[in-house]
PDB file of N, CA and C in Angstrom:
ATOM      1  N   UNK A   1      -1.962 -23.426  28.689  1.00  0.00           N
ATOM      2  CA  UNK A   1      -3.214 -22.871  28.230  1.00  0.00           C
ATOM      3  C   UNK A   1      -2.988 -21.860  27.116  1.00  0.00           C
ATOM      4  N   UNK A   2      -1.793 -20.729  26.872  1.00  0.00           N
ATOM      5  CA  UNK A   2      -1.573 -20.192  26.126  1.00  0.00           C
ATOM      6  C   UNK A   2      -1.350 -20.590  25.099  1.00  0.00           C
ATOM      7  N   UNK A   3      -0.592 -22.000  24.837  1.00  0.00           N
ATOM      8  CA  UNK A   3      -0.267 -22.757  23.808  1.00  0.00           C
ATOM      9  C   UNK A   3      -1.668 -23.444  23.015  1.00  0.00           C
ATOM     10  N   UNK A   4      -2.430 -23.876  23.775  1.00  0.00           N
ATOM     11  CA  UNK A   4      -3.666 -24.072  23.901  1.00  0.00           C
ATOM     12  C   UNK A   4      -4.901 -22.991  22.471  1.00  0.00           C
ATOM     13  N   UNK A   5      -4.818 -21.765  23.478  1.00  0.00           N
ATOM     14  CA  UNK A   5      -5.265 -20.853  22.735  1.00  0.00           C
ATOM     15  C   UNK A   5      -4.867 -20.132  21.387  1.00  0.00           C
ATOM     16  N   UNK A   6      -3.440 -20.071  21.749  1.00  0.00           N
ATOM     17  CA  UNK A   6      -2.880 -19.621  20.477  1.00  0.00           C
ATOM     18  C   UNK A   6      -3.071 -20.328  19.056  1.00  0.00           C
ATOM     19  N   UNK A   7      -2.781 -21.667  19.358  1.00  0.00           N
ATOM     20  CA  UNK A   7      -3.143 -22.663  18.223  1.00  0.00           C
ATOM     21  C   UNK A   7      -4.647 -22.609  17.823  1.00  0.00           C
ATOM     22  N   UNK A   8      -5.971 -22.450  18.802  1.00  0.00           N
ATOM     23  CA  UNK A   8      -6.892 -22.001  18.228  1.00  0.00           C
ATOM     24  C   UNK A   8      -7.074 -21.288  17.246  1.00  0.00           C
ATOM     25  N   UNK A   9      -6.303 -19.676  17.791  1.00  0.00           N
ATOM     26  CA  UNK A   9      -6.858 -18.762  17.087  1.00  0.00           C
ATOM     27  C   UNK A   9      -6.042 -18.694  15.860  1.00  0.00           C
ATOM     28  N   UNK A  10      -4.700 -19.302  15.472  1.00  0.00           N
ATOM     29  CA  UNK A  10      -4.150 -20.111  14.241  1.00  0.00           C
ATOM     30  C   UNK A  10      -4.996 -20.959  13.576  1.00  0.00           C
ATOM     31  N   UNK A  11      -5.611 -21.415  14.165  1.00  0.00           N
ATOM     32  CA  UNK A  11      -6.561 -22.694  13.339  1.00  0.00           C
ATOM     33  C   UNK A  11      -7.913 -21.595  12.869  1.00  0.00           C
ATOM     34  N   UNK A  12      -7.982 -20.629  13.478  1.00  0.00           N
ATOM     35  CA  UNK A  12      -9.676 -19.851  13.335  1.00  0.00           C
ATOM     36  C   UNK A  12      -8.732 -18.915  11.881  1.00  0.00           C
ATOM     37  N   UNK A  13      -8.208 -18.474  11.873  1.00  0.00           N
ATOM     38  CA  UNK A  13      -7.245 -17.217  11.401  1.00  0.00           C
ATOM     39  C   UNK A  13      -7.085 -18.062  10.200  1.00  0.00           C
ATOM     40  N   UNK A  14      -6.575 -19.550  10.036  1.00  0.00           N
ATOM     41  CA  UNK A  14      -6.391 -20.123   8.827  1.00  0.00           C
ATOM     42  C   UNK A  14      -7.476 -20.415   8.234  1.00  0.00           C
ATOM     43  N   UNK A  15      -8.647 -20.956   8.491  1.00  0.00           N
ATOM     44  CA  UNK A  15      -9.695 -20.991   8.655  1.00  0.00           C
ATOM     45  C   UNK A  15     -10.839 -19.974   7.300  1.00  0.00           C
ATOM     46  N   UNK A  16     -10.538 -18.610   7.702  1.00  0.00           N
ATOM     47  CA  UNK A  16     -11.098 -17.327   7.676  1.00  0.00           C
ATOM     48  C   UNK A  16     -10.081 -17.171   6.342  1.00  0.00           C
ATOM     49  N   UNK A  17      -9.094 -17.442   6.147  1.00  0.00           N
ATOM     50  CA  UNK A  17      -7.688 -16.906   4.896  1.00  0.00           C
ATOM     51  C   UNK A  17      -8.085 -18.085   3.938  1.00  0.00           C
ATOM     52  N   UNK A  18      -8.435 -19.350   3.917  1.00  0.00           N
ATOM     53  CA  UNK A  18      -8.763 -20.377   3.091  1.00  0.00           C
ATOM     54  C   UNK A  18     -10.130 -20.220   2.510  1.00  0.00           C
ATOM     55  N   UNK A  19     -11.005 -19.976   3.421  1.00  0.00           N
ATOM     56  CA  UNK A  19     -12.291 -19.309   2.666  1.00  0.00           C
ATOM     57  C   UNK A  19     -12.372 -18.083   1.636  1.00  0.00           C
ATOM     58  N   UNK A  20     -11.650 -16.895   2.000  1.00  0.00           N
ATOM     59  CA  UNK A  20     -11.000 -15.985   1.216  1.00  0.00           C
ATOM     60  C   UNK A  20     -10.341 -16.189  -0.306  1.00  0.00           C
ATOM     61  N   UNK A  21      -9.455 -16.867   0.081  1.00  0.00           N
ATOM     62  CA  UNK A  21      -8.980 -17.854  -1.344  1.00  0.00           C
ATOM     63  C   UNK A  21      -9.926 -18.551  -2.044  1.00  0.00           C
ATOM     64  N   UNK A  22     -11.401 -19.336  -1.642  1.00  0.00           N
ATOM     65  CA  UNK A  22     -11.671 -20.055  -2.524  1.00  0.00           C
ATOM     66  C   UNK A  22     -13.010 -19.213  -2.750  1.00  0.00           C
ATOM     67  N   UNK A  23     -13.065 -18.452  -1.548  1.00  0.00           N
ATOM     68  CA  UNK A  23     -14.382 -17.258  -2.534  1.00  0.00           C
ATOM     69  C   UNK A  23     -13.482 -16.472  -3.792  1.00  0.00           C
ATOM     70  N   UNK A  24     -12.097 -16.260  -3.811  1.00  0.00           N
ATOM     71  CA  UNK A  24     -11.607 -15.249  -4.980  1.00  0.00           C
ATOM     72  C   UNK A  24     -10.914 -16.408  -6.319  1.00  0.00           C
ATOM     73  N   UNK A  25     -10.939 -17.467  -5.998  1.00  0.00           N
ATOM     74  CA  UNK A  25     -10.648 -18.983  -6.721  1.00  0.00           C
ATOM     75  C   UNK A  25     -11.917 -19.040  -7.443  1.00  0.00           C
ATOM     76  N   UNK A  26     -12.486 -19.608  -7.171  1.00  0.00           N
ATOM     77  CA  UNK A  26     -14.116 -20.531  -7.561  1.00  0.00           C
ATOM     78  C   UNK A  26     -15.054 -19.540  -8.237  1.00  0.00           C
ATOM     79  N   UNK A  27     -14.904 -18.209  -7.518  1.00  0.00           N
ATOM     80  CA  UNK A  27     -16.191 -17.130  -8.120  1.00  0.00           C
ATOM     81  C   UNK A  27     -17.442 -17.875  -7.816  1.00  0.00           C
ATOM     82  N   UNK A  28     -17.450 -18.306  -6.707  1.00  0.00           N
ATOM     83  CA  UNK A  28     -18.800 -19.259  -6.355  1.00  0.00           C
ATOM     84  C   UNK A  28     -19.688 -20.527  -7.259  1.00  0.00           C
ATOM     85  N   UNK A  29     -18.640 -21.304  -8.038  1.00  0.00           N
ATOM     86  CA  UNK A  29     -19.151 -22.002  -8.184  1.00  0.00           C
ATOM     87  C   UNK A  29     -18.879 -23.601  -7.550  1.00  0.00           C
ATOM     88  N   UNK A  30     -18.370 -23.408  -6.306  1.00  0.00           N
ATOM     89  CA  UNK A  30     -18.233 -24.420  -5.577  1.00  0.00           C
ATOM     90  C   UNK A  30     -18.880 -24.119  -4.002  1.00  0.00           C
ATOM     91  N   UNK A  31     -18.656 -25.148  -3.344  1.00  0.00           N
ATOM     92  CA  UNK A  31     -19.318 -24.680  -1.540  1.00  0.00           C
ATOM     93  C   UNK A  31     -17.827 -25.096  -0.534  1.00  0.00           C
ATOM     94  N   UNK A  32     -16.708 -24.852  -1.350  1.00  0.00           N
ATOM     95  CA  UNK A  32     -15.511 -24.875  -0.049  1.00  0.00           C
ATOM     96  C   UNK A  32     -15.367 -24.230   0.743  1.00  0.00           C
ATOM     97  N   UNK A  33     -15.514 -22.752   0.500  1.00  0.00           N
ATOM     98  CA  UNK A  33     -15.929 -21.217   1.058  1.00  0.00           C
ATOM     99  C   UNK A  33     -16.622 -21.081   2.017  1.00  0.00           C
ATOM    100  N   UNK A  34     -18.125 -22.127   2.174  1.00  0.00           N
ATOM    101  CA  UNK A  34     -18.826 -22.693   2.838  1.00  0.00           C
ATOM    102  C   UNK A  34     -18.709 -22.823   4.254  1.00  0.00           C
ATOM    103  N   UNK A  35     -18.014 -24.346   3.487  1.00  0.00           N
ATOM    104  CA  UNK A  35     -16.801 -24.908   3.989  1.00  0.00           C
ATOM    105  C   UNK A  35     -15.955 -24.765   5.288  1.00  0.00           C
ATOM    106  N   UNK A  36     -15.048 -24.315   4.511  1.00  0.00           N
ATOM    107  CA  UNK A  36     -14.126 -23.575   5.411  1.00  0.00           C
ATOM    108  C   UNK A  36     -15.247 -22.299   6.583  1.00  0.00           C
ATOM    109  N   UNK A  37     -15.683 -21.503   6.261  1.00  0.00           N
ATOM    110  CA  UNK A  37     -16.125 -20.436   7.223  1.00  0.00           C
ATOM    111  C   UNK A  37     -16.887 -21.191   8.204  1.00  0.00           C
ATOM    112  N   UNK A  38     -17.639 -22.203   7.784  1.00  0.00           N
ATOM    113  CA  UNK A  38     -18.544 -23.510   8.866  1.00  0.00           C
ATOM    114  C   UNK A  38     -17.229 -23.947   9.691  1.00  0.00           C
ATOM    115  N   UNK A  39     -16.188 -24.598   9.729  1.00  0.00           N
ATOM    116  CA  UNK A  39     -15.088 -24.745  10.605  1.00  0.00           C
ATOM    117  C   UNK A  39     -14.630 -24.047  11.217  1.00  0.00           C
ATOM    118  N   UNK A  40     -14.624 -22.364  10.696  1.00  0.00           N
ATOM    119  CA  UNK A  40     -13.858 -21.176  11.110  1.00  0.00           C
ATOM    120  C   UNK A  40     -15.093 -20.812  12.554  1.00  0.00           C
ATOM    121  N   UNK A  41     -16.437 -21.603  11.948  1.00  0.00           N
ATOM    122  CA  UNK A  41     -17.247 -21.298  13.328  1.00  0.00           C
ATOM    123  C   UNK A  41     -17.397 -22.046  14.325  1.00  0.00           C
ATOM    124  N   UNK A  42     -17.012 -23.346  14.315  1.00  0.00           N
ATOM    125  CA  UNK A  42     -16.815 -24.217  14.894  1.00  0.00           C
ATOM    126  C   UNK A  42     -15.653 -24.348  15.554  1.00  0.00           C
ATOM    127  N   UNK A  43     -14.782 -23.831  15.195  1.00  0.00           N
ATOM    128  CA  UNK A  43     -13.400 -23.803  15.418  1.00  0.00           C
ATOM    129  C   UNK A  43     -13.396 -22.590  16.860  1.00  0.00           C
ATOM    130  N   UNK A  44     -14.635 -21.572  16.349  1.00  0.00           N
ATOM    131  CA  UNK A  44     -14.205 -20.652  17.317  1.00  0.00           C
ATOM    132  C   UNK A  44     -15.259 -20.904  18.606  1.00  0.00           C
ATOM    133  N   UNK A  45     -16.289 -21.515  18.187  1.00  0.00           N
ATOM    134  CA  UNK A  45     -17.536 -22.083  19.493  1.00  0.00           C
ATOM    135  C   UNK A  45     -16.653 -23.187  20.473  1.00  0.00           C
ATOM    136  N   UNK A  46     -16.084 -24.160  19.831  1.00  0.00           N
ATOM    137  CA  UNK A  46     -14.646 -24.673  20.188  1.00  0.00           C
ATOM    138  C   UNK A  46     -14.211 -24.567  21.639  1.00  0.00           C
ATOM    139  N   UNK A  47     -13.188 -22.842  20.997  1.00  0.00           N
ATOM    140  CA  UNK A  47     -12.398 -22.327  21.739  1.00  0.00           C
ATOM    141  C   UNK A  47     -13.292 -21.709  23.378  1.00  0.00           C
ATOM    142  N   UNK A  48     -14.159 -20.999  22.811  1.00  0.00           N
ATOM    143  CA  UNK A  48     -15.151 -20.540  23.715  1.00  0.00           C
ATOM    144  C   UNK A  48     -15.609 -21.635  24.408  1.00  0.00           C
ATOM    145  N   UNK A  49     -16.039 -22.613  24.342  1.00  0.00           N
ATOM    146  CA  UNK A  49     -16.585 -23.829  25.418  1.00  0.00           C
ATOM    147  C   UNK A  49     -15.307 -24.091  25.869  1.00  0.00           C
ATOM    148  N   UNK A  50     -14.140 -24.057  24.858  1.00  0.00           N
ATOM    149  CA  UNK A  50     -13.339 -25.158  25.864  1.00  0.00           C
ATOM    150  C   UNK A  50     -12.603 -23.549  27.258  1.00  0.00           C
ATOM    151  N   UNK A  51     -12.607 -22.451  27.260  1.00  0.00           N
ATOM    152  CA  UNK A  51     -12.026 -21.470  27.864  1.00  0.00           C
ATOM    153  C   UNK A  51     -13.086 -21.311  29.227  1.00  0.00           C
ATOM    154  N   UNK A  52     -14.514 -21.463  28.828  1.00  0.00           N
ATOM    155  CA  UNK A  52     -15.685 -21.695  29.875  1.00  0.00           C
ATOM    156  C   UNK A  52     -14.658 -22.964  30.531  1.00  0.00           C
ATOM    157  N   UNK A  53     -14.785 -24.275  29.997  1.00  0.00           N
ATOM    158  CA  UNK A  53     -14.821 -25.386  31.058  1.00  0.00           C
ATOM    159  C   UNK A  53     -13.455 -25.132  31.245  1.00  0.00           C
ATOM    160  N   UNK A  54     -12.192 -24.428  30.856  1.00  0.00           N
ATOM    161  CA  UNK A  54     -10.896 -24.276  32.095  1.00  0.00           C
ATOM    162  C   UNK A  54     -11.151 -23.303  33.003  1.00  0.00           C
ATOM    163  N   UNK A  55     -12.343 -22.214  32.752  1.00  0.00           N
ATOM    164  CA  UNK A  55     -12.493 -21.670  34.082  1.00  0.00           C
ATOM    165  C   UNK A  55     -13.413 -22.254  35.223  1.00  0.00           C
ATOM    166  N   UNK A  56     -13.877 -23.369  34.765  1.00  0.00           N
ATOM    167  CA  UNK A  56     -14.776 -23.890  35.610  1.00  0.00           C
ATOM    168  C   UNK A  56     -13.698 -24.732  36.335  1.00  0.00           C
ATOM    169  N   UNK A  57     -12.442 -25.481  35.591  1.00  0.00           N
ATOM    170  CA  UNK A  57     -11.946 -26.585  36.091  1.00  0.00           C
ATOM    171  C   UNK A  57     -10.931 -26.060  37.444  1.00  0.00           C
ATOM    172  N   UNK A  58     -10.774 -24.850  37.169  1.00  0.00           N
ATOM    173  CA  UNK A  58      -9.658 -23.718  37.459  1.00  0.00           C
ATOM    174  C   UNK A  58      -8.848 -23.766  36.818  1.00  0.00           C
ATOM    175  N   UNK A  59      -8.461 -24.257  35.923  1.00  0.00           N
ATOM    176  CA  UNK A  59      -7.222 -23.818  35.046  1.00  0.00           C
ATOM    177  C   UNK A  59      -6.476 -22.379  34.927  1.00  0.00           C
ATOM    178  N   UNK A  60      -7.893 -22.062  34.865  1.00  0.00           N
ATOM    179  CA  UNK A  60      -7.532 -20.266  34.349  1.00  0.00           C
ATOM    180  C   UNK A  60      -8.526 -19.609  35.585  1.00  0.00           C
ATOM    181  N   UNK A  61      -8.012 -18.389  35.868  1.00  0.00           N
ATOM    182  CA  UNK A  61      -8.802 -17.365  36.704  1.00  0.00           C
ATOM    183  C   UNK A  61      -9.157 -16.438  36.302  1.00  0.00           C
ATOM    184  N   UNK A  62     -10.277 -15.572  36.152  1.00  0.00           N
ATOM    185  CA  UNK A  62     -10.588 -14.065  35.521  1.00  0.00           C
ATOM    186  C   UNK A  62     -10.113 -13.460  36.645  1.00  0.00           C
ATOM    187  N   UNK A  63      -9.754 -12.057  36.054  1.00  0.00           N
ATOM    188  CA  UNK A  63      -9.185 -11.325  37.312  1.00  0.00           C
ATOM    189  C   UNK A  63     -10.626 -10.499  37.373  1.00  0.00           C
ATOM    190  N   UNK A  64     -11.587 -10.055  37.036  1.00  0.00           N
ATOM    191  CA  UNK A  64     -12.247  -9.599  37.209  1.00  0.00           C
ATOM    192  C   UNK A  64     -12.297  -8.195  36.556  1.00  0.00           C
ATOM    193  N   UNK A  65     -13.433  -7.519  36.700  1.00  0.00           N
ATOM    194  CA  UNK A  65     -13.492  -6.165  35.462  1.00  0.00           C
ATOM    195  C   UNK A  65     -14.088  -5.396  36.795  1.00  0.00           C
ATOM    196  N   UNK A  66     -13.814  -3.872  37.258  1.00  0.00           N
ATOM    197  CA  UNK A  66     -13.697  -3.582  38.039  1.00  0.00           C
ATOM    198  C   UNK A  66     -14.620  -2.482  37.275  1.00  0.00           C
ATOM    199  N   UNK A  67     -15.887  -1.641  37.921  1.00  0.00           N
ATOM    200  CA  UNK A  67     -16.209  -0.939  37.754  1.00  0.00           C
ATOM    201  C   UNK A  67     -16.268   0.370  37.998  1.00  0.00           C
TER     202      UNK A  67
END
């Protein structure tokens, strides 16, 4: 699962650095920037559904937040 996640947030992180580049590339006259940040959100809604359904599957356990 760590392997799992980590590669997510590599894929979100690259994601977010490629948009960067082609907003300081293009000066906006293209929509890669777009682009890329539309994947970087998808990428991270993704991660979030798929971390819900391993705690549903049990994969993973919350330890809980203790008040």
């Amino acid at each position: 699962m760590r392997i799992i996640v980590a590669i997510a947030f590599v894929l979100i992180l690259g994601s977010l650095a490629s948009a960067l580049v082609f907003m300081m590339k293009d000066k906006g006259t293209t929509n890669r920037a777009v682009h890329s940040l539309m994947f970087r959100v998808g990428f991270s809604i993704s991660l979030f559904l798929f971390i819900l359904f391993a705690n549903w599957m049990g994969w993973i356990h919350s330890t809980g937040i203790r008040y």
